[in-house]
C-alpha atoms as a PDB file:
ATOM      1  CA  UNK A   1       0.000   0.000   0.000  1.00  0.00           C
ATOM      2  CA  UNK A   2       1.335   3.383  -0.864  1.00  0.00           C
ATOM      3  CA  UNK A   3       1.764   6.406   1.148  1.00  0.00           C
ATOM      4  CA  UNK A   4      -0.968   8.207  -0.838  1.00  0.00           C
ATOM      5  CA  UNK A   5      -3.667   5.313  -0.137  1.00  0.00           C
ATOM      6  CA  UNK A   6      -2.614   5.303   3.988  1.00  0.00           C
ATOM      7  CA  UNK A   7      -2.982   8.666   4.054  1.00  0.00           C
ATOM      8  CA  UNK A   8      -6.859   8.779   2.562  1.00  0.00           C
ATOM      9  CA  UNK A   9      -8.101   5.930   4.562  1.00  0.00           C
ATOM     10  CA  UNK A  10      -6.842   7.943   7.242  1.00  0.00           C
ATOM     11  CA  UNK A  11      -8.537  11.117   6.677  1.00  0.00           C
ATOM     12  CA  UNK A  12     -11.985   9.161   5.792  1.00  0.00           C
ATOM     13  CA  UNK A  13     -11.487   7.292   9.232  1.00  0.00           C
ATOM     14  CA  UNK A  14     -11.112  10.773  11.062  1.00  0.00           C
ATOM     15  CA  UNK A  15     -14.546  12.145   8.510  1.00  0.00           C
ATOM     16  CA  UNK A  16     -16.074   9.369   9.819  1.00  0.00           C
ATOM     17  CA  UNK A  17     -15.241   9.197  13.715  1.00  0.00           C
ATOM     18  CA  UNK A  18     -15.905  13.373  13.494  1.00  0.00           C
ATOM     19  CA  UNK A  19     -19.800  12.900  12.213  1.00  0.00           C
ATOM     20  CA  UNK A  20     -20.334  10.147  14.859  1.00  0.00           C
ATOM     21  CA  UNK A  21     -19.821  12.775  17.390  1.00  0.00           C
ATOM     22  CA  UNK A  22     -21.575  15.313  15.566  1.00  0.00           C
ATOM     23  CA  UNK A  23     -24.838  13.035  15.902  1.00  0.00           C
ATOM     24  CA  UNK A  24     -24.415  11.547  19.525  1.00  0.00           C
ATOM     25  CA  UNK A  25     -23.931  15.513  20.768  1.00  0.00           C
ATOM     26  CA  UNK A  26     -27.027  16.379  18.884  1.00  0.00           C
ATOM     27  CA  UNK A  27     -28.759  13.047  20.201  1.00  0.00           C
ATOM     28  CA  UNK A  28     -27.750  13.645  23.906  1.00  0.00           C
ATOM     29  CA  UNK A  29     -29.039  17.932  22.834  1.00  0.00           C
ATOM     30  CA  UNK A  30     -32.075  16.986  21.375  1.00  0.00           C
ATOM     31  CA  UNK A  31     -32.873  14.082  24.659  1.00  0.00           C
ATOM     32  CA  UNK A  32     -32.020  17.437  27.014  1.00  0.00           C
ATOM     33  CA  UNK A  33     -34.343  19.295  25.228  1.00  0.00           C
ATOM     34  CA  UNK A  34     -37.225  17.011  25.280  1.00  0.00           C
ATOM     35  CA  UNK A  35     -36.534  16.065  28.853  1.00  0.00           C
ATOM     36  CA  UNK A  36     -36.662  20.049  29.513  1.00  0.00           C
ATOM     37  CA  UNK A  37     -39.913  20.657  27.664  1.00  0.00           C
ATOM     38  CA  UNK A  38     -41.307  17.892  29.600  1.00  0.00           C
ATOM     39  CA  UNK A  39     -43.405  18.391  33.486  1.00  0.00           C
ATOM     40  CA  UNK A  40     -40.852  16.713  34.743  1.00  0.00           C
ATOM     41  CA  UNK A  41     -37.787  18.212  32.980  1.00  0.00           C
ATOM     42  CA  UNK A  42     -39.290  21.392  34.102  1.00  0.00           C
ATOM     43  CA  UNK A  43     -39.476  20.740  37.914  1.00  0.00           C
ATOM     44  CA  UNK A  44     -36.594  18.500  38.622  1.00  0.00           C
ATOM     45  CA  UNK A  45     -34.079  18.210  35.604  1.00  0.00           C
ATOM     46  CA  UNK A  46     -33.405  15.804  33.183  1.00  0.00           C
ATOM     47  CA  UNK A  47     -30.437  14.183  35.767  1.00  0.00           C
ATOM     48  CA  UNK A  48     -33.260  13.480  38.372  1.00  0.00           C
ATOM     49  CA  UNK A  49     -35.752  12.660  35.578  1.00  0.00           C
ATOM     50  CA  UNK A  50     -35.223   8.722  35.499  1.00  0.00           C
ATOM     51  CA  UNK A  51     -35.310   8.677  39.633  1.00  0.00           C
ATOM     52  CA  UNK A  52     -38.271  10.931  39.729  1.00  0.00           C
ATOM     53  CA  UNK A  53     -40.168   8.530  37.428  1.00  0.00           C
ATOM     54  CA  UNK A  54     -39.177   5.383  39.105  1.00  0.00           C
ATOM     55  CA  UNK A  55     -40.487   6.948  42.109  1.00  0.00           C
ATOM     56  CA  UNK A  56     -43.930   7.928  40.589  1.00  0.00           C
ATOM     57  CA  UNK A  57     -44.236   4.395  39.309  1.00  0.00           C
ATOM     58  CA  UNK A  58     -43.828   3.070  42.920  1.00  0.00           C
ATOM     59  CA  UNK A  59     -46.417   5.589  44.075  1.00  0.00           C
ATOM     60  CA  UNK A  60     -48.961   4.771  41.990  1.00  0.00           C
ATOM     61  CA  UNK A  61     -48.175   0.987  42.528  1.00  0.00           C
ATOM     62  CA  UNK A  62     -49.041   1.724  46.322  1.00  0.00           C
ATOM     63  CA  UNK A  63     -52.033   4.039  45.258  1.00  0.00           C
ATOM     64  CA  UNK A  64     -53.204   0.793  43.669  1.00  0.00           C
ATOM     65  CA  UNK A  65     -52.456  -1.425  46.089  1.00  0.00           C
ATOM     66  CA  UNK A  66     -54.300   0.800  48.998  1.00  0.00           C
ATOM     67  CA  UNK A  67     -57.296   1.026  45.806  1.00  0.00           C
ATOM     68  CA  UNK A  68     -57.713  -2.746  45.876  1.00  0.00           C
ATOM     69  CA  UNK A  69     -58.124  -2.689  49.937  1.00  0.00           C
ATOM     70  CA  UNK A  70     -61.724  -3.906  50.267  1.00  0.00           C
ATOM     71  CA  UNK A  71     -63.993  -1.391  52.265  1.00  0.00           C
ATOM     72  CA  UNK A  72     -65.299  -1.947  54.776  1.00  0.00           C
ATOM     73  CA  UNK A  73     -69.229  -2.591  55.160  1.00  0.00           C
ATOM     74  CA  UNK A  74     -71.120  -0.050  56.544  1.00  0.00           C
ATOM     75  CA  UNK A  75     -74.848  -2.178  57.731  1.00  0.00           C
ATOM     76  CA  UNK A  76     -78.040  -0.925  59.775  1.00  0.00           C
ATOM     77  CA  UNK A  77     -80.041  -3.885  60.628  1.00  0.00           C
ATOM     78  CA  UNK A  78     -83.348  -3.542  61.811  1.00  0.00           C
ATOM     79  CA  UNK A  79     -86.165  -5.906  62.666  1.00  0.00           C
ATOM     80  CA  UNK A  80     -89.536  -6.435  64.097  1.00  0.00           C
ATOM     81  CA  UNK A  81     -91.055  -9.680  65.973  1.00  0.00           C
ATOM     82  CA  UNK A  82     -94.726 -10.181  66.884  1.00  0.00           C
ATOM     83  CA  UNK A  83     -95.561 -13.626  69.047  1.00  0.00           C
ATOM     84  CA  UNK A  84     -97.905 -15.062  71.759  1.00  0.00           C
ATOM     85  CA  UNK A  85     -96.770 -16.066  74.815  1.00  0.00           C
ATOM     86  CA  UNK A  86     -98.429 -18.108  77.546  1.00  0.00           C
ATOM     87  CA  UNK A  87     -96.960 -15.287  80.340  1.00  0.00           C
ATOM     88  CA  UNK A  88     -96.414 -11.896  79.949  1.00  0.00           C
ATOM     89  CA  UNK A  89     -94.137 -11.330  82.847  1.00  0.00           C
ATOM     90  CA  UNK A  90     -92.455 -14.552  82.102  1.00  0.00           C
ATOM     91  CA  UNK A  91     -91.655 -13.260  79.033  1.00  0.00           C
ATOM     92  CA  UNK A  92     -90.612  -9.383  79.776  1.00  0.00           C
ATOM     93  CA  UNK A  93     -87.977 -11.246  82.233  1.00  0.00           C
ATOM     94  CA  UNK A  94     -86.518 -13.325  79.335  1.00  0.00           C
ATOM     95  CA  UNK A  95     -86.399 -10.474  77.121  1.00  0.00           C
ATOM     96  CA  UNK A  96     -84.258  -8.481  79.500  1.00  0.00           C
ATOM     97  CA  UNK A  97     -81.938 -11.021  80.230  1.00  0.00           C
ATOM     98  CA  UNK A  98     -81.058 -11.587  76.812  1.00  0.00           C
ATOM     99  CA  UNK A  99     -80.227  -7.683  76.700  1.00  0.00           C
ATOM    100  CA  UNK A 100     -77.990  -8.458  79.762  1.00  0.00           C
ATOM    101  CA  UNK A 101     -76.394 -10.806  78.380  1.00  0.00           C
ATOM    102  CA  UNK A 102     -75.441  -8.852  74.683  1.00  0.00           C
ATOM    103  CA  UNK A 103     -75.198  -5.550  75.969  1.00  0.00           C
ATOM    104  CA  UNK A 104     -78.761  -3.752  74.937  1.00  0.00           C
ATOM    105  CA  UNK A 105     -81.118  -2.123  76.289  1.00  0.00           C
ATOM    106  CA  UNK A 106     -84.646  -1.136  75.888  1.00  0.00           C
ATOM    107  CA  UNK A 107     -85.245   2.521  74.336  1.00  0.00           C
ATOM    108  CA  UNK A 108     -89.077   2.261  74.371  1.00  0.00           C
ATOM    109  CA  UNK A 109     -91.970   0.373  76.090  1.00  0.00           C
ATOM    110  CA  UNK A 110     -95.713   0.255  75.689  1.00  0.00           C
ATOM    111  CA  UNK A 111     -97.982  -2.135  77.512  1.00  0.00           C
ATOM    112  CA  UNK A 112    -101.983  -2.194  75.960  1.00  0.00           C
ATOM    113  CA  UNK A 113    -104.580  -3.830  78.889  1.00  0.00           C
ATOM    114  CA  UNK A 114    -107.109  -5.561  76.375  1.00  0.00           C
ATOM    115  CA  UNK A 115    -109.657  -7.773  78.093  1.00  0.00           C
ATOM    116  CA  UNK A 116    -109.156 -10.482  75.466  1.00  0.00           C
ATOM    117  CA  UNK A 117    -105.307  -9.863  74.849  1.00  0.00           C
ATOM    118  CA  UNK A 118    -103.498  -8.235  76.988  1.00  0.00           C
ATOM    119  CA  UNK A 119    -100.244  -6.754  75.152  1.00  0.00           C
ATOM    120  CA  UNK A 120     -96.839  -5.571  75.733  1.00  0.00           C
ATOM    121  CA  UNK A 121     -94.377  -3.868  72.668  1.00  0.00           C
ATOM    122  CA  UNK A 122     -90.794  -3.183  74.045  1.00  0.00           C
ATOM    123  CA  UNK A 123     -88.151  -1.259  71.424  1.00  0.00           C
ATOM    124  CA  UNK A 124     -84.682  -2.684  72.267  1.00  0.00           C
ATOM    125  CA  UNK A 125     -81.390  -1.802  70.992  1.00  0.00           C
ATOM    126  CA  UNK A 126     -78.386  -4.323  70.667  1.00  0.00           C
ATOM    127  CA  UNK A 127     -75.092  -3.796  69.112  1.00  0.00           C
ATOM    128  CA  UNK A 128     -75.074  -5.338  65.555  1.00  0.00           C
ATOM    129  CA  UNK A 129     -72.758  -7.588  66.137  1.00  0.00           C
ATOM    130  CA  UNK A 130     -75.258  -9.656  68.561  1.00  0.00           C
ATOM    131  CA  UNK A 131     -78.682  -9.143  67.133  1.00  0.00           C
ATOM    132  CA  UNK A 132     -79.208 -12.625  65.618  1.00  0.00           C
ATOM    133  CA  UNK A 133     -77.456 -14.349  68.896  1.00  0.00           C
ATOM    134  CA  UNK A 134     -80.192 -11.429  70.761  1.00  0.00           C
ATOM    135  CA  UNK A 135     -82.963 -12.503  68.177  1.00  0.00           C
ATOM    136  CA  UNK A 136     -82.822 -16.410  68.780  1.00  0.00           C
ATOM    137  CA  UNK A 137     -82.749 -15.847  72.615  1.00  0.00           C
ATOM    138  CA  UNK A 138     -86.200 -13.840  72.429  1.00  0.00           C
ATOM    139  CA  UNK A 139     -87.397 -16.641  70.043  1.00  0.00           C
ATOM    140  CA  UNK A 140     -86.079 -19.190  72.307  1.00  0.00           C
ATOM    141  CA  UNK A 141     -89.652 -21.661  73.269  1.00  0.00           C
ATOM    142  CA  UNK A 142     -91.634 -19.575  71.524  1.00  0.00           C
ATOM    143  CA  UNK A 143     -94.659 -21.748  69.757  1.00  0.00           C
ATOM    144  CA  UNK A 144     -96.411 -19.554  67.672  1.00  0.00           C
ATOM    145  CA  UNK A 145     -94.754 -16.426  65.710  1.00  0.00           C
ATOM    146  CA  UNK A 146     -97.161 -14.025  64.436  1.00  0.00           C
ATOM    147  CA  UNK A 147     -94.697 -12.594  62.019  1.00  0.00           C
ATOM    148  CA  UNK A 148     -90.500 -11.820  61.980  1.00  0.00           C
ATOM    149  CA  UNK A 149     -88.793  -9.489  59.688  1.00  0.00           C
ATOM    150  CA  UNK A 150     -85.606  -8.262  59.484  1.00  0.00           C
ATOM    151  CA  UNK A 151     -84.055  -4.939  57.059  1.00  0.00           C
ATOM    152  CA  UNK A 152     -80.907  -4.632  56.378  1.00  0.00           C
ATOM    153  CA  UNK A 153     -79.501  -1.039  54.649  1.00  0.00           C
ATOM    154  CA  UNK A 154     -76.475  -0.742  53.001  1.00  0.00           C
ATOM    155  CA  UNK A 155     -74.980   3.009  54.215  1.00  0.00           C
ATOM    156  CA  UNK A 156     -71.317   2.387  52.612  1.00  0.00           C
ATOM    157  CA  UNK A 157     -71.438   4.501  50.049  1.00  0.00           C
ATOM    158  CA  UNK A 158     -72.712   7.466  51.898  1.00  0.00           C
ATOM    159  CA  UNK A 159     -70.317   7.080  54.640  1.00  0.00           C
ATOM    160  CA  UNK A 160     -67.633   7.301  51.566  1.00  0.00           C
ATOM    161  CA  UNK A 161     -69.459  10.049  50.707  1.00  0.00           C
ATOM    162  CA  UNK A 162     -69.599  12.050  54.205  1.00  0.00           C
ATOM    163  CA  UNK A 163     -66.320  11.284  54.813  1.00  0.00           C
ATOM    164  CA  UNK A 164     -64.468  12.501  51.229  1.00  0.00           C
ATOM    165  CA  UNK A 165     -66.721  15.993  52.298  1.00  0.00           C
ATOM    166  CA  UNK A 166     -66.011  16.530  55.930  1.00  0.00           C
ATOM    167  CA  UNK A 167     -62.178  16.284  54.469  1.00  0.00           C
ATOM    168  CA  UNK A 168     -62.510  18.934  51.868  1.00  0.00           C
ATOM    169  CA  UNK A 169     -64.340  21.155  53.749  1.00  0.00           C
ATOM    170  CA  UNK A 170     -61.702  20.959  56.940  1.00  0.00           C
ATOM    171  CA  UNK A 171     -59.389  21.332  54.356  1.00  0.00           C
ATOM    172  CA  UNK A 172     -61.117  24.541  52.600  1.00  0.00           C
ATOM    173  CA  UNK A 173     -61.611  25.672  56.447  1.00  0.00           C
ATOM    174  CA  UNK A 174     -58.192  25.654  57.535  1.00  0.00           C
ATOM    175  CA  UNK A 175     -57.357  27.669  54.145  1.00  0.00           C
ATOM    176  CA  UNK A 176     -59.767  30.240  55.098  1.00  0.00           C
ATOM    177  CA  UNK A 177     -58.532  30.708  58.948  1.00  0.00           C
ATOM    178  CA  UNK A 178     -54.708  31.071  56.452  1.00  0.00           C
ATOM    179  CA  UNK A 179     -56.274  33.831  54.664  1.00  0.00           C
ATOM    180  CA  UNK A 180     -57.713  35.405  57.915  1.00  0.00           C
ATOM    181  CA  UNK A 181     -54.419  36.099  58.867  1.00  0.00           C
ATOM    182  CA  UNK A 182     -53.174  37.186  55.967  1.00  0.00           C
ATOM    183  CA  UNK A 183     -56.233  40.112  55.463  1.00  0.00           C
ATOM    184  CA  UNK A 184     -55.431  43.662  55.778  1.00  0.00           C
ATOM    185  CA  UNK A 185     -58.581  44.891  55.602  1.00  0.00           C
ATOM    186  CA  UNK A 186     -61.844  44.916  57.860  1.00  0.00           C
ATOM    187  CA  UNK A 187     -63.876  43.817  54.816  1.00  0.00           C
ATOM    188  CA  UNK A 188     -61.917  41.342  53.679  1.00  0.00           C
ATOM    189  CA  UNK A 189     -61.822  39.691  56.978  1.00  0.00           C
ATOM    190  CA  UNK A 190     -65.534  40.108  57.023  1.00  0.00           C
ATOM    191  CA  UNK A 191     -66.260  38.209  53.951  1.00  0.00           C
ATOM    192  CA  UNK A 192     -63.654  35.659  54.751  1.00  0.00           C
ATOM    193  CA  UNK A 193     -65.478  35.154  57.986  1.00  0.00           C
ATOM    194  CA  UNK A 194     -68.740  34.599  56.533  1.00  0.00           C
ATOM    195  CA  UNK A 195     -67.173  32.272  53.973  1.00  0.00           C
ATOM    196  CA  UNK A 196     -65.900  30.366  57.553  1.00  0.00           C
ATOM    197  CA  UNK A 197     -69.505  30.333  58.886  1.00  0.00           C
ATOM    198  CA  UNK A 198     -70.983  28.671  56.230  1.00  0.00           C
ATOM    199  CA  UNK A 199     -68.224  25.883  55.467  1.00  0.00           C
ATOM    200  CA  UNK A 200     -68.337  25.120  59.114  1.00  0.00           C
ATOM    201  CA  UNK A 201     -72.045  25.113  59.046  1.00  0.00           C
ATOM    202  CA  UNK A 202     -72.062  22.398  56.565  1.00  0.00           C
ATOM    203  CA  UNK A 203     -69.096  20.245  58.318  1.00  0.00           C
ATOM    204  CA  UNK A 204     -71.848  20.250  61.580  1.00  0.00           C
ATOM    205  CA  UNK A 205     -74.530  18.848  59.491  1.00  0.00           C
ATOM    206  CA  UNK A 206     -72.022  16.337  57.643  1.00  0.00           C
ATOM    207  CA  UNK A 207     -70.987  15.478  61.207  1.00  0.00           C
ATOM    208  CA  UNK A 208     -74.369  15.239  62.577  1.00  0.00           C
ATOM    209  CA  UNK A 209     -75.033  12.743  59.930  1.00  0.00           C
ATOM    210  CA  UNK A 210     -72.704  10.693  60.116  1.00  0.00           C
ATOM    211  CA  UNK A 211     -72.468  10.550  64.219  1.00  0.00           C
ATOM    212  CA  UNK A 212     -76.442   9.266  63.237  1.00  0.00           C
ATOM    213  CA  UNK A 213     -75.278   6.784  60.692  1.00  0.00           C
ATOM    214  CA  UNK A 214     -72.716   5.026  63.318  1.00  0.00           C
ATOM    215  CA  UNK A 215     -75.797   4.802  65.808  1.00  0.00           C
ATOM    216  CA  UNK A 216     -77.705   3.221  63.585  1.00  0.00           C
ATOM    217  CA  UNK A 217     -74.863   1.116  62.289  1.00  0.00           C
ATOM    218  CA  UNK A 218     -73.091   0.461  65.709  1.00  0.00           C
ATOM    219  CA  UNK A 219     -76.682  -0.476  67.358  1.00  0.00           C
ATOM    220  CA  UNK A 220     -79.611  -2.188  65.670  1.00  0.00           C
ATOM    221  CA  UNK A 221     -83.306  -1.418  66.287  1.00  0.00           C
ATOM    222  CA  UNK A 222     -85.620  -4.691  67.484  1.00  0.00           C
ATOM    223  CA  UNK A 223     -89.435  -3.935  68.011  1.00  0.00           C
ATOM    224  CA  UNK A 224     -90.854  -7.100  69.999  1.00  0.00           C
ATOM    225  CA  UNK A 225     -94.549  -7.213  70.571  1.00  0.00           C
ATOM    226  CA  UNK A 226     -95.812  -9.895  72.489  1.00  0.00           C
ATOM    227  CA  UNK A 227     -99.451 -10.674  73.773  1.00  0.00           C
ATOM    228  CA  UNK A 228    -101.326 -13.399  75.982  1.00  0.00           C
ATOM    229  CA  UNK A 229    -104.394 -14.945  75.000  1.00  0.00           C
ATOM    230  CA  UNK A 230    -107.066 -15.255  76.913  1.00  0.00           C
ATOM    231  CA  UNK A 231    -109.990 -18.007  76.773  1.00  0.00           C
ATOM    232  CA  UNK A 232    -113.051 -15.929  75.548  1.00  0.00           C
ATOM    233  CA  UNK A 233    -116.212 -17.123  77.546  1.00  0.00           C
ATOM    234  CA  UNK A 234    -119.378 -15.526  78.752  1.00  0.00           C
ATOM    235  CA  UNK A 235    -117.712 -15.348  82.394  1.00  0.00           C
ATOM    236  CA  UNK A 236    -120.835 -14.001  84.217  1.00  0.00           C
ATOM    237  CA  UNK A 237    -118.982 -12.554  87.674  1.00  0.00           C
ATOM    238  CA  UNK A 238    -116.641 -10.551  84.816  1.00  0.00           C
ATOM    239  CA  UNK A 239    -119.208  -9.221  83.110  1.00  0.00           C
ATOM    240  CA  UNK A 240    -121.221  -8.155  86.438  1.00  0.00           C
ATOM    241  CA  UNK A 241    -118.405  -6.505  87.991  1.00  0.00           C
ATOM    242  CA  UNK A 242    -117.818  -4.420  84.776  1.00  0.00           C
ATOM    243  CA  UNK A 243    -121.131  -3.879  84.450  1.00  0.00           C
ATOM    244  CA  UNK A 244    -121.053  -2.324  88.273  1.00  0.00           C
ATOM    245  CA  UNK A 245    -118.144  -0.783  87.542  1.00  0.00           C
ATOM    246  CA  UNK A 246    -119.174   1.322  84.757  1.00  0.00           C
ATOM    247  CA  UNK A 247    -122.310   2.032  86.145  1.00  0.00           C
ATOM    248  CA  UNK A 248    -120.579   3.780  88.684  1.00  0.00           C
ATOM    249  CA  UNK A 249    -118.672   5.772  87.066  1.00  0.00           C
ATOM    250  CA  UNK A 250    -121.666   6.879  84.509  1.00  0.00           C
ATOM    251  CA  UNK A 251    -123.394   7.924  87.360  1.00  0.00           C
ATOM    252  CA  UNK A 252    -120.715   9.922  88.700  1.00  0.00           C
ATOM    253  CA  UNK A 253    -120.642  11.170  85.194  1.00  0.00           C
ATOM    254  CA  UNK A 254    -124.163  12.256  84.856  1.00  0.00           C
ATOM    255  CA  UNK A 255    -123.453  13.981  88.409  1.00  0.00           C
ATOM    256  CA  UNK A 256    -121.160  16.148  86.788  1.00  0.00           C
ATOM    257  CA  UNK A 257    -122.643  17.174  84.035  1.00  0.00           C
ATOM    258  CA  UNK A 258    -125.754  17.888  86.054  1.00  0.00           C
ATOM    259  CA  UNK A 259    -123.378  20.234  88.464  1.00  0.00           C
ATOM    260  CA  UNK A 260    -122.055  21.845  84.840  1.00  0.00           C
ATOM    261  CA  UNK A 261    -125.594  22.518  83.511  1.00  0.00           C
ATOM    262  CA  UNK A 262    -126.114  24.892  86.780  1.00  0.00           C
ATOM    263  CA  UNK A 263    -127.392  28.046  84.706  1.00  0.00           C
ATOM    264  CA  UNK A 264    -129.945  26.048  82.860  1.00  0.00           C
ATOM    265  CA  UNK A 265    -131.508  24.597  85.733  1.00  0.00           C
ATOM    266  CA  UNK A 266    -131.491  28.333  87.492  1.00  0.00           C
ATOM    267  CA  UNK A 267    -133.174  30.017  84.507  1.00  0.00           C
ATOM    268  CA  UNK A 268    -135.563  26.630  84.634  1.00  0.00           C
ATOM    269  CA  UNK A 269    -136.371  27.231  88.115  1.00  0.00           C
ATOM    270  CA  UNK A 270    -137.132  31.372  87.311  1.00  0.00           C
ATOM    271  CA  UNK A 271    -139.465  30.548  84.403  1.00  0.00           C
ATOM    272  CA  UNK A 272    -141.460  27.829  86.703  1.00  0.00           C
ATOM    273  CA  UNK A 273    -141.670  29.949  89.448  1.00  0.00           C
ATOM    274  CA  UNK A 274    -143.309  33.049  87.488  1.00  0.00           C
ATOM    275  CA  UNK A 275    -145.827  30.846  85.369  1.00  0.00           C
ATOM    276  CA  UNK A 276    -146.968  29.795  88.852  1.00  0.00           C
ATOM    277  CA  UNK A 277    -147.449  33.205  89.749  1.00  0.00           C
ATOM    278  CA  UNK A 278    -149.106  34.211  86.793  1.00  0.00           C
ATOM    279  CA  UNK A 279    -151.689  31.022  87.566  1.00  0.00           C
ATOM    280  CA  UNK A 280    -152.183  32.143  91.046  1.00  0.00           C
ATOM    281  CA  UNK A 281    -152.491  35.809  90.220  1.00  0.00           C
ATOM    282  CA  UNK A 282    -155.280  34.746  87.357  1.00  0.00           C
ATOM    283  CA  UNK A 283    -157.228  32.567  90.113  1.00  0.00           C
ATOM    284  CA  UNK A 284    -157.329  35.293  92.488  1.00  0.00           C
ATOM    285  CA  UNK A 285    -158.537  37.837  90.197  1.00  0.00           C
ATOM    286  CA  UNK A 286    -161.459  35.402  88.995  1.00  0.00           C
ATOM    287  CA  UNK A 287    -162.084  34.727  92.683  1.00  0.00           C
ATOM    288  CA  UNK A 288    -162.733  38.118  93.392  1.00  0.00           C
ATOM    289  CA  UNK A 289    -164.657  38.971  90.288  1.00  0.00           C
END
């Protein structure tokens, strides 16, 4: 090989080896620019880019993960229960026991004295966790179940609800009480403070509500009503002493509305007396004629 040919191959290797570097500086310029242009080239860089990404990947991985996590079941169970029983005090004892025993209590009580059956309806509250073990023990020996029905409301999504609210609006309250500081102004603060009043008005309510939705879910609602039957006979003595009974107090009755009629029987008493007069005054004038 000559001198000549050594000397081109070695200017076309140096042409060559000086346009390779020519396109990795514009390669590595133009990845800069786009990594610049870019949110995150913007904020961080395009050094931390690559970090910054691995670390938003991992995020949303856990946002995922804590996505997946089932919710949990927000319930309010409520039932009502209608039965005979062959003692009502018998019964009333059993019922309270079984509240005893599961933690209830009763919220509301009527008792109805019919002649045939005599009736008793008790409203008892029992956390939900126990109201079928509280259910079967108030069913326990009973024979014959006028009817038994049980609701059960699903609240989740409205404790979701409630919840995602009351946050923003803390959130959007805490900003204002920020601002309040900041104000110069007298009205400026006095908007701002209005703005407060309202927000916190509607975190109340939202609070309200859901304190009432825990109730409800923490403790269900069980209406018993319970009666004794009585043989149904003609029972003569029964009948008598009712019958004396009420005539007693119709009489007593008829007293008092006689007492309450007092003017009637005064201007009664007026007219009688002066039609007698005018008789008597009429016979003595006849007399005399």
């Amino acid at each position: 090989m000559t001198i000549l040919n050594k000397t081109l191959i070695s200017a076309a290797a140096l042409l060559i080896m000086a346009c390779g570097g020519m396109n990795k500086k514009a390669d590595e310029s133009g990845l800069y620019n786009m990594s610049m242009n870019s949110p995150e080239g913007k904020s961080t860089g395009g050094a931390f880019k690559e970090e910054s990404a691995d670390q938003s990947g991992a995020k949303q991985d856990n946002t995922k993960v804590s996505d997946n996590l089932p919710i949990e079941k927000k319930l309010i169970k409520n039932g009502e229960l209608g039965f005979q029983t062959n003692n009502l005090s018998e019964t009333r004892k059993k019922i309270e026991s079984a509240l005893k025993v599961n933690g209830g209590y009763i919220s509301k009580e009527n008792s109805y004295d019919y002649s045939s059956n005599p009736t008793d309806e008790i409203i008892a509250r029992v956390p939900a966790k126990d109201f079928d073990k509280f259910l079967n023990a108030v069913l326990d020996g009973v024979e014959k179940i006028d009817y038994k029905r049980v609701d059960i409301e699903d609240v989740t999504e409205q404790f979701v609800d409630l919840e995602a609210r009351l946050k923003s609006r803390r959130q959007l309250e805490q900003k204002y009480e920020e601002l309040m500081v900041k104000a110069n102004n007298m009205e400026d603060i006095l908007k701002i403070q209005k703005e407060k009043e309202l927000i916190r008005e509607e975190i109340e309510s939202a609070e309200g509500r859901l304190k009432y939705l825990s109730s409800q879910v923490g403790y269900s609602t069980l209406k018993i009503t319970y009666y004794e039957h009585k043989a149904s006979g003609f029972n003569f003595g029964g009948k008598m002493g009712n019958a004396l009974k009420d005539g007693s107090t119709g009489f007593l009755w008829f007293l008092i509305i006689m007492v309450q009629l007092w003017p009637l029987w005064m201007i009664s008493g007026l007219v009688w007396w002066f039609i007698v007069w005018l008789i008597k005054r009429s016979r003595r004038k006849k007399q005399t004629a």
